[in-house]
Protein backbone atom coordinates (compact mmCIF):
# COMPACT_ATOMS: atom_id res chain seq x y z
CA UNK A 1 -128.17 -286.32 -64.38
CA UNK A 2 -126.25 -286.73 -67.50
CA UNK A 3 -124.41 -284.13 -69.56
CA UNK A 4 -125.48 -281.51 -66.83
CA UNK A 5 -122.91 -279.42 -65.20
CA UNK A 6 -121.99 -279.71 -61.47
CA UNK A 7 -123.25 -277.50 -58.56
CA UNK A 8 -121.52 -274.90 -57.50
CA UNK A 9 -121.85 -273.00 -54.19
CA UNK A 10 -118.88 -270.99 -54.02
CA UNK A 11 -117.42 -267.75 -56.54
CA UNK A 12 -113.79 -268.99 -56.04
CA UNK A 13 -114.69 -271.92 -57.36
CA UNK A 14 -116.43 -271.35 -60.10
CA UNK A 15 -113.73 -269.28 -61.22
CA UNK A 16 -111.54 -272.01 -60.74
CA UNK A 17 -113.45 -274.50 -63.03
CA UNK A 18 -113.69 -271.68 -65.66
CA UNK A 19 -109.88 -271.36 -65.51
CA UNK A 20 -109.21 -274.96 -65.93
CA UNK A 21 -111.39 -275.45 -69.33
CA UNK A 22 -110.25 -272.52 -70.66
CA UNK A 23 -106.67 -273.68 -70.06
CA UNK A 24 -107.52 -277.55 -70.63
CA UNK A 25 -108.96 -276.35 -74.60
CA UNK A 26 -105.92 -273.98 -75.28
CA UNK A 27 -103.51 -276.87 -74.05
CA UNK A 28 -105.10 -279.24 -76.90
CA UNK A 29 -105.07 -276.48 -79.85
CA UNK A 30 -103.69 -277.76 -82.64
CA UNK A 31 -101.32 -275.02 -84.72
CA UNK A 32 -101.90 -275.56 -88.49
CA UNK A 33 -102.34 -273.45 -91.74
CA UNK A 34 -105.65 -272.42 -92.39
CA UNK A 35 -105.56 -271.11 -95.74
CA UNK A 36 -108.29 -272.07 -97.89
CA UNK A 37 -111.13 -271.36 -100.10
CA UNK A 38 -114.35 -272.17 -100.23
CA UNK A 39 -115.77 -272.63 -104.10
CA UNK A 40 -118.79 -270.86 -104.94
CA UNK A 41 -120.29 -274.57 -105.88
CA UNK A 42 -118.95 -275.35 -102.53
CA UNK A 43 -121.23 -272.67 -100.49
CA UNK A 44 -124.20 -273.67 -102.07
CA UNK A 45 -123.63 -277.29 -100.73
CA UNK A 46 -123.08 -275.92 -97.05
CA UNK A 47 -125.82 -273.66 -97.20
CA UNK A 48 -128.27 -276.66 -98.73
CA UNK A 49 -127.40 -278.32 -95.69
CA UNK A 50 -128.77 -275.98 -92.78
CA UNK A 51 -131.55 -274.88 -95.10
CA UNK A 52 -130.43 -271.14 -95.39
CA UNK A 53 -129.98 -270.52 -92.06
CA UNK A 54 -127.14 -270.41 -88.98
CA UNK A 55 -127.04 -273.95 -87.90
CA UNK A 56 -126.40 -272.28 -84.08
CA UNK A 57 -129.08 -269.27 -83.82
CA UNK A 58 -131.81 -270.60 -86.95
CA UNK A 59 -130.94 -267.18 -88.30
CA UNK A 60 -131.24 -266.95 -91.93
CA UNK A 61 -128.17 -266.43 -94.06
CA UNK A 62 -127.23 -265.76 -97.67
CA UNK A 63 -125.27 -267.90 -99.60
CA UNK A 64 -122.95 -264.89 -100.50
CA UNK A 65 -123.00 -263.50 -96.96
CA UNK A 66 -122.60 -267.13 -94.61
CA UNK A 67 -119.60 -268.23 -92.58
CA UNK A 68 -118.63 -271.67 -93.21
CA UNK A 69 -118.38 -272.95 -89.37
CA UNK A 70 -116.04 -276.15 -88.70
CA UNK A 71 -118.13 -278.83 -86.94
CA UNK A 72 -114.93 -280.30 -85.58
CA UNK A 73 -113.43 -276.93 -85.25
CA UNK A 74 -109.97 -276.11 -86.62
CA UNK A 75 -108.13 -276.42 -83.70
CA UNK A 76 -108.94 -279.50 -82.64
CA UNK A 77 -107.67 -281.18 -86.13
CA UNK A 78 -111.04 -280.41 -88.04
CA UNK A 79 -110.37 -280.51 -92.29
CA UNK A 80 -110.85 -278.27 -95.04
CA UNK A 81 -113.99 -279.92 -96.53
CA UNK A 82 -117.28 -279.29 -97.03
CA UNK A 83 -118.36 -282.36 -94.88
CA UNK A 84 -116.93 -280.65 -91.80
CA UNK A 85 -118.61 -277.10 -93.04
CA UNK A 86 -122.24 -275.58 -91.55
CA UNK A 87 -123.51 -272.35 -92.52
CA UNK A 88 -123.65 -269.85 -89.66
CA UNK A 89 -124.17 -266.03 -88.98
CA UNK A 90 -120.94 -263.92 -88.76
CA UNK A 91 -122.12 -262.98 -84.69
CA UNK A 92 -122.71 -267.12 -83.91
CA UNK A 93 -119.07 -268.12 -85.98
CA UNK A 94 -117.20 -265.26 -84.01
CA UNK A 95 -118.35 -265.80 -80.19
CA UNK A 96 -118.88 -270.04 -80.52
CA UNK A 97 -114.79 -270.09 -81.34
CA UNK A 98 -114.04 -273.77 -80.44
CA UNK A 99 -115.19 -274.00 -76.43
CA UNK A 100 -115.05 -277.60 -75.05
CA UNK A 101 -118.55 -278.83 -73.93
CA UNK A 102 -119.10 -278.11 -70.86
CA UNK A 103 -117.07 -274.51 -71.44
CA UNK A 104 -120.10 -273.43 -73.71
CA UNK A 105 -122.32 -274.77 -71.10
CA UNK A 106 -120.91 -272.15 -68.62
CA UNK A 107 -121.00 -269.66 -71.05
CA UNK A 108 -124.64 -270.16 -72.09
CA UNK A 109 -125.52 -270.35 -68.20
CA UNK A 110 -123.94 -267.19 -67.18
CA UNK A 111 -125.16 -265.27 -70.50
CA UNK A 112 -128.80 -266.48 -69.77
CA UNK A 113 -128.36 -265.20 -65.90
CA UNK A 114 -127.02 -261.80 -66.68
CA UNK A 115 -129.44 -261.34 -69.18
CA UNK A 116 -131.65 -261.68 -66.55
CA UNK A 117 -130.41 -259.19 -64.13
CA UNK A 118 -129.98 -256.88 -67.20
CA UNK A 119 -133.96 -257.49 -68.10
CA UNK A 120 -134.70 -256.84 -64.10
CA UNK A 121 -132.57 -253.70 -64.04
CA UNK A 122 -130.80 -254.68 -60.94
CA UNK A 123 -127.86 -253.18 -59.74
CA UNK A 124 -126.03 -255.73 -61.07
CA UNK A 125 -127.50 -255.70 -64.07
CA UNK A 126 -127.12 -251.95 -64.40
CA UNK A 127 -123.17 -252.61 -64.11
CA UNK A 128 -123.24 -255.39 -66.45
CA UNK A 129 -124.74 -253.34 -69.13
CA UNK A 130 -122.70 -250.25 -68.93
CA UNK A 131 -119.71 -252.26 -68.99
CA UNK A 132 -120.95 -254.71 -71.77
CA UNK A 133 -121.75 -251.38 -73.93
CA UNK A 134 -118.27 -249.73 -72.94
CA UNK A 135 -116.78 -253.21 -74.09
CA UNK A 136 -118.30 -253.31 -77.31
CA UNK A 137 -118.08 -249.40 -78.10
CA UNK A 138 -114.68 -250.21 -78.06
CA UNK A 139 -114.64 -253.45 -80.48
CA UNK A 140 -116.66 -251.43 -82.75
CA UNK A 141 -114.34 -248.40 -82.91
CA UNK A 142 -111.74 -251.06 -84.14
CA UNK A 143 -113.82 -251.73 -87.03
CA UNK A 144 -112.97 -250.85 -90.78
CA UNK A 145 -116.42 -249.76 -91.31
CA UNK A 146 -118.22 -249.42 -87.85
CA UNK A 147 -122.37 -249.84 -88.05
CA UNK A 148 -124.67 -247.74 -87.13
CA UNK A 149 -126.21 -247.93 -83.33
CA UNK A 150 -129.60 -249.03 -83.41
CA UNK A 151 -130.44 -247.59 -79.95
C-alpha cells in the first residue's frame, strides 16, 4: 500500500525505527536566525487563507491570537514569507514541531492507540494517564501564567 507505514511485530523494533527518524530529522536541521515579524496586514493574509481556523485541527483562531505555522518548516530551509505561513492553534504549532512523514505517522498511531486504552480504562491506560497528567502538571507549573484545570 502506498504512503502506509510498515508492520511491526516486535517492541525493540519499533523503538528502533522511532530512534532512527528522530535522529535522521535532527541530522538534516538546518541552524538559521529566526527573527522576524509578521505585519498586522500580513496576518490577515494567513488567516484568509485557512478561513479562520488551524489548518491542522479545523479549530478556529483569531487573527490577533493565531500562530503563523511554516509549511516547509524552519528547519528544513523554510522562508520568512507569508506564502510559506498557515494559521494554526498555539496546542497544533507547539506539538507538530517539524516531524518527517512517516515520524508524525507514528506519532498519530500511537496517540490514537493510547487514547484508546485511556478511553477503556485498562491498566495500561490507567498508567498512561497518571503519567501523562504528572507530565503536564509539570509543563504547566513552568508557565508564566499557568491556566486553570478544567477537571
Amino acid at each position: 500500500m502506498m504512503n502506509e507505514l510498515p508492520y511491526i511485530n516486535d517492541a525493540l523494533e519499533l523503538k528502533t525505527v522511532l530512534r532512527q527518524l528522530r535522529l535522521l530529522r535532527r541530522s538534516e536541521k538546518i541552524k538559521a536566525k529566526r527573527k522576524y515579524t509578521i505585519t498586522k496586514a500580513d496576518r490577515i493574509l494567513i488567516h484568509l487563507k485557512t478561513d479562520g481556523k488551524c489548518h491542522i485541527c479545523g479549530q478556529e483562531v483569531s487573527v490577533d491570537k493565531f500562530e503563523a505555522d511554516h509549511v516547509k518548516s524552519h528547519s528544513k530551509g523554510g522562508q520568512n514569507i507569508i506564502d510559506n505561513f498557515l494559521a494554526t492553534c498555539r496546542t497544533c504549532n507547539n506539538y507538530r514541531w517539524d516531524y518527517l512523514p512517516d515520524e508524525i505517522k507514528w506519532v498519530l498511531k500511537l496517540g490514537v492507540w493510547a487514547r484508546k486504552q485511556i478511553e477503556d480504562n485498562t491498566t495500561l491506560g490507567q498508567e498512561i494517564a497518571k503519567s501523562f497528567i504528572q507530565y503536564e502538571s509539570k509543563r504547566e507549573n513552568r508557565r508564566t501564567t499557568p491556566r486553570n484545570s478544567t477537571g
